[in-house]
N, C-alpha and C. Protein backbone atom coordinates (compact mmCIF):
# COMPACT_ATOMS: atom_id res chain seq x y z
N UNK A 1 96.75 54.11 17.05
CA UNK A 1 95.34 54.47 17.31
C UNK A 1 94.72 53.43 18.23
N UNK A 2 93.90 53.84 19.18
CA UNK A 2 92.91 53.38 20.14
C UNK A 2 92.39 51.93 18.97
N UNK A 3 92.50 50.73 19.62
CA UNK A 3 91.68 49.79 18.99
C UNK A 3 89.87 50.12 18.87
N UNK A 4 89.46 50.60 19.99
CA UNK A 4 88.08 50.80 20.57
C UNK A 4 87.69 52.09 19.81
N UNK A 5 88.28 52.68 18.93
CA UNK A 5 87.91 53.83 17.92
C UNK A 5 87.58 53.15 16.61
N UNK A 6 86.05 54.06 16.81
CA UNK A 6 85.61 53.68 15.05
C UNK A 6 86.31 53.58 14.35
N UNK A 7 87.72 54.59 13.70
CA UNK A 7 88.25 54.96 13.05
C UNK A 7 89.31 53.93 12.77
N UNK A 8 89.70 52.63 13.78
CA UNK A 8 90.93 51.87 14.24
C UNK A 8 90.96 51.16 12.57
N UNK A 9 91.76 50.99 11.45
CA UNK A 9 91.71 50.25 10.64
C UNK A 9 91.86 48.49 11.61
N UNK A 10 90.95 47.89 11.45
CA UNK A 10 91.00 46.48 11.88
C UNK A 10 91.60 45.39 11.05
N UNK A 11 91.14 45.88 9.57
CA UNK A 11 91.12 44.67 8.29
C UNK A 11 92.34 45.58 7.80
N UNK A 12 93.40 45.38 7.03
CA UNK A 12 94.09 45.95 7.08
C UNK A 12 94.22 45.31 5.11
N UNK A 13 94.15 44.46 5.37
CA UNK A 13 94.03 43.62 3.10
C UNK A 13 92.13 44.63 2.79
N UNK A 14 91.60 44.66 3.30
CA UNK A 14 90.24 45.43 2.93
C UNK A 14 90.34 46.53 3.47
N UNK A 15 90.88 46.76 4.33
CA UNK A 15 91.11 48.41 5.00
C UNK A 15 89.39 48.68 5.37
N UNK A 16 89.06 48.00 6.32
CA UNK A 16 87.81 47.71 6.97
C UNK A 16 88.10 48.21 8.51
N UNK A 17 87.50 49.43 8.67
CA UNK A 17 87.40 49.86 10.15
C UNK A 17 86.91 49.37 11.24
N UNK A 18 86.56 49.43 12.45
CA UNK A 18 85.85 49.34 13.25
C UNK A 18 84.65 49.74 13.40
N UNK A 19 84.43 50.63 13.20
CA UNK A 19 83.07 51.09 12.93
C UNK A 19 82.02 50.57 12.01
N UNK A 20 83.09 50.41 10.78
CA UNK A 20 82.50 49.74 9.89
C UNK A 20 82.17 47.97 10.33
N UNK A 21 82.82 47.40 10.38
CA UNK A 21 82.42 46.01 10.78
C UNK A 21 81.28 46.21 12.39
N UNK A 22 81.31 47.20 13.08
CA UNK A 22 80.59 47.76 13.96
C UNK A 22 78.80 47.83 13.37
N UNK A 23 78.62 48.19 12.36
CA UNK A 23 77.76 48.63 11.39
C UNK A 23 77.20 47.20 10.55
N UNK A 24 78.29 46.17 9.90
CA UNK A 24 77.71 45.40 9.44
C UNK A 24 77.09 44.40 10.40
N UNK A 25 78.01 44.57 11.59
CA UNK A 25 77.66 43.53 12.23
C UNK A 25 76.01 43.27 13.17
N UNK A 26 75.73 44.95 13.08
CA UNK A 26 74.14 45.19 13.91
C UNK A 26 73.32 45.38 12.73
N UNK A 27 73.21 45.48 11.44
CA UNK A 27 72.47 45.19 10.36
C UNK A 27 72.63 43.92 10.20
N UNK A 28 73.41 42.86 10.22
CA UNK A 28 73.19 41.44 9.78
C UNK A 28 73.17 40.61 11.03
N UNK A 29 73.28 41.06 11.89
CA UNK A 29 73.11 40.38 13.27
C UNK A 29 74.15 38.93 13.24
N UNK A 30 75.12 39.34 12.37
CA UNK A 30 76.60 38.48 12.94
C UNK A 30 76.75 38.01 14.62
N UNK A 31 76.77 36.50 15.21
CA UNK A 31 77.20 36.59 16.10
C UNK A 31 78.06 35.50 15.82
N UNK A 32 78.95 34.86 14.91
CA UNK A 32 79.99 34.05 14.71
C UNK A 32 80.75 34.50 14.09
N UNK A 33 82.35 34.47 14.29
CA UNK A 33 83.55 34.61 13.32
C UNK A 33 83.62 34.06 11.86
N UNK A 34 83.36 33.07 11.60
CA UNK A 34 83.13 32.32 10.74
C UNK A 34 82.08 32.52 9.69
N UNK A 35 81.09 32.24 10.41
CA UNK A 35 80.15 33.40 9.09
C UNK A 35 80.36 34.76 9.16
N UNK A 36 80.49 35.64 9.76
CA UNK A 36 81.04 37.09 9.32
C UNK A 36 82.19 37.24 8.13
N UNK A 37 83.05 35.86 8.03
CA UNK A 37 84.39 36.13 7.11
C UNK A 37 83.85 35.71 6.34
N UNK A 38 83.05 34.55 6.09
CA UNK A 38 82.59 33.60 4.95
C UNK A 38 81.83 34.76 3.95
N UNK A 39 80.92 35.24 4.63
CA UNK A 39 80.05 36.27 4.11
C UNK A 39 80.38 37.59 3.78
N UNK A 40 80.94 38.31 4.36
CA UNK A 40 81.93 39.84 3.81
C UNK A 40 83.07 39.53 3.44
N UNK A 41 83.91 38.43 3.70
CA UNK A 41 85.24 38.37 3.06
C UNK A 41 85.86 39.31 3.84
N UNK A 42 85.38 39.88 5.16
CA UNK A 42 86.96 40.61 5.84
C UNK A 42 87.46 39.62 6.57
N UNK A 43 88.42 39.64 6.79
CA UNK A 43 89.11 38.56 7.45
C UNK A 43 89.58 37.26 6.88
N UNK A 44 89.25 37.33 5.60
CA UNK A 44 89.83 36.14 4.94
C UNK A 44 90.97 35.83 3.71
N UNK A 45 91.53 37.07 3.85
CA UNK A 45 93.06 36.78 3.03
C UNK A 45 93.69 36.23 4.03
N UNK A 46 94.72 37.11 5.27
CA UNK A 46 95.64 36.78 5.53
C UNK A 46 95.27 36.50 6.93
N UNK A 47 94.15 36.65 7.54
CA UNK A 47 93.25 36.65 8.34
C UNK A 47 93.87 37.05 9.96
N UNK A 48 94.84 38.02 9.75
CA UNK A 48 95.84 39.00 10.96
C UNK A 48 94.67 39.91 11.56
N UNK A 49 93.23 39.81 10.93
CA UNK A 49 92.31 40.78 12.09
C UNK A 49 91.44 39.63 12.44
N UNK A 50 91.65 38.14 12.60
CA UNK A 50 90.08 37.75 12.94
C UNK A 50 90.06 37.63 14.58
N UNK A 51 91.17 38.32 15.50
CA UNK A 51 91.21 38.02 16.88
C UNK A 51 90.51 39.60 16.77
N UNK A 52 90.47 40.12 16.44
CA UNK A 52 90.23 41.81 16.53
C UNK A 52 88.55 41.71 16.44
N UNK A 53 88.46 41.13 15.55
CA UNK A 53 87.04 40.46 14.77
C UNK A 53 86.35 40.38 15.95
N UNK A 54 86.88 39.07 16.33
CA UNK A 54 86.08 38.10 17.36
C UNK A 54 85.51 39.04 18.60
N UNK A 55 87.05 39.83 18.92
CA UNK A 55 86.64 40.89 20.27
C UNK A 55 85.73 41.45 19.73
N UNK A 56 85.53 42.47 18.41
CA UNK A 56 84.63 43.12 18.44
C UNK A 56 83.02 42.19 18.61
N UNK A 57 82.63 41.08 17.81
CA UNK A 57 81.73 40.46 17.73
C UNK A 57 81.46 40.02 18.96
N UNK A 58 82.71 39.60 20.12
CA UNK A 58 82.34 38.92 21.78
C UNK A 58 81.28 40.51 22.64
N UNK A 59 82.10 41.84 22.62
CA UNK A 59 81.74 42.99 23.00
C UNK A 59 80.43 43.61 22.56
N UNK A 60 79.68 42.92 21.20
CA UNK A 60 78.76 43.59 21.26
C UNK A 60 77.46 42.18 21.38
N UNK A 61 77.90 41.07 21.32
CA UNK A 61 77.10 40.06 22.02
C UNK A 61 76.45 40.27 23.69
N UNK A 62 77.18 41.15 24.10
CA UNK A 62 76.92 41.25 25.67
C UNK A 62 75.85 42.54 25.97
């Protein structure tokens, strides 16, 4: 699947979409990696989506 699809599972230990982290991220106005994981806990088991993360969080900073 298209990374750039809502639908893309990103988080794969939370099974956290794109869309979805899409969603938390313009309700809490996330613009760091670090507090986004600290605070939802996606990205912080095995942390294999926080480059996925980051793109999404760099792409909607702009």
């Amino acid at each position: 699947m298209d990374k750039t699809s809502r639908d893309y599972v990103v988080c794969l230990c939370n099974k956290v979409t794109r869309g979805e982290i899409e969603d938390i991220i313009k309700e809490k106005g996330y613009t760091d990696l670090k507090t986004f994981c600290e605070e939802t806990k996606i990205g912080k088991k095995c942390g294999g989506c926080r480059e996925d993360i980051q793109m999404i969080l760099d792409e909607m900073a702009e």
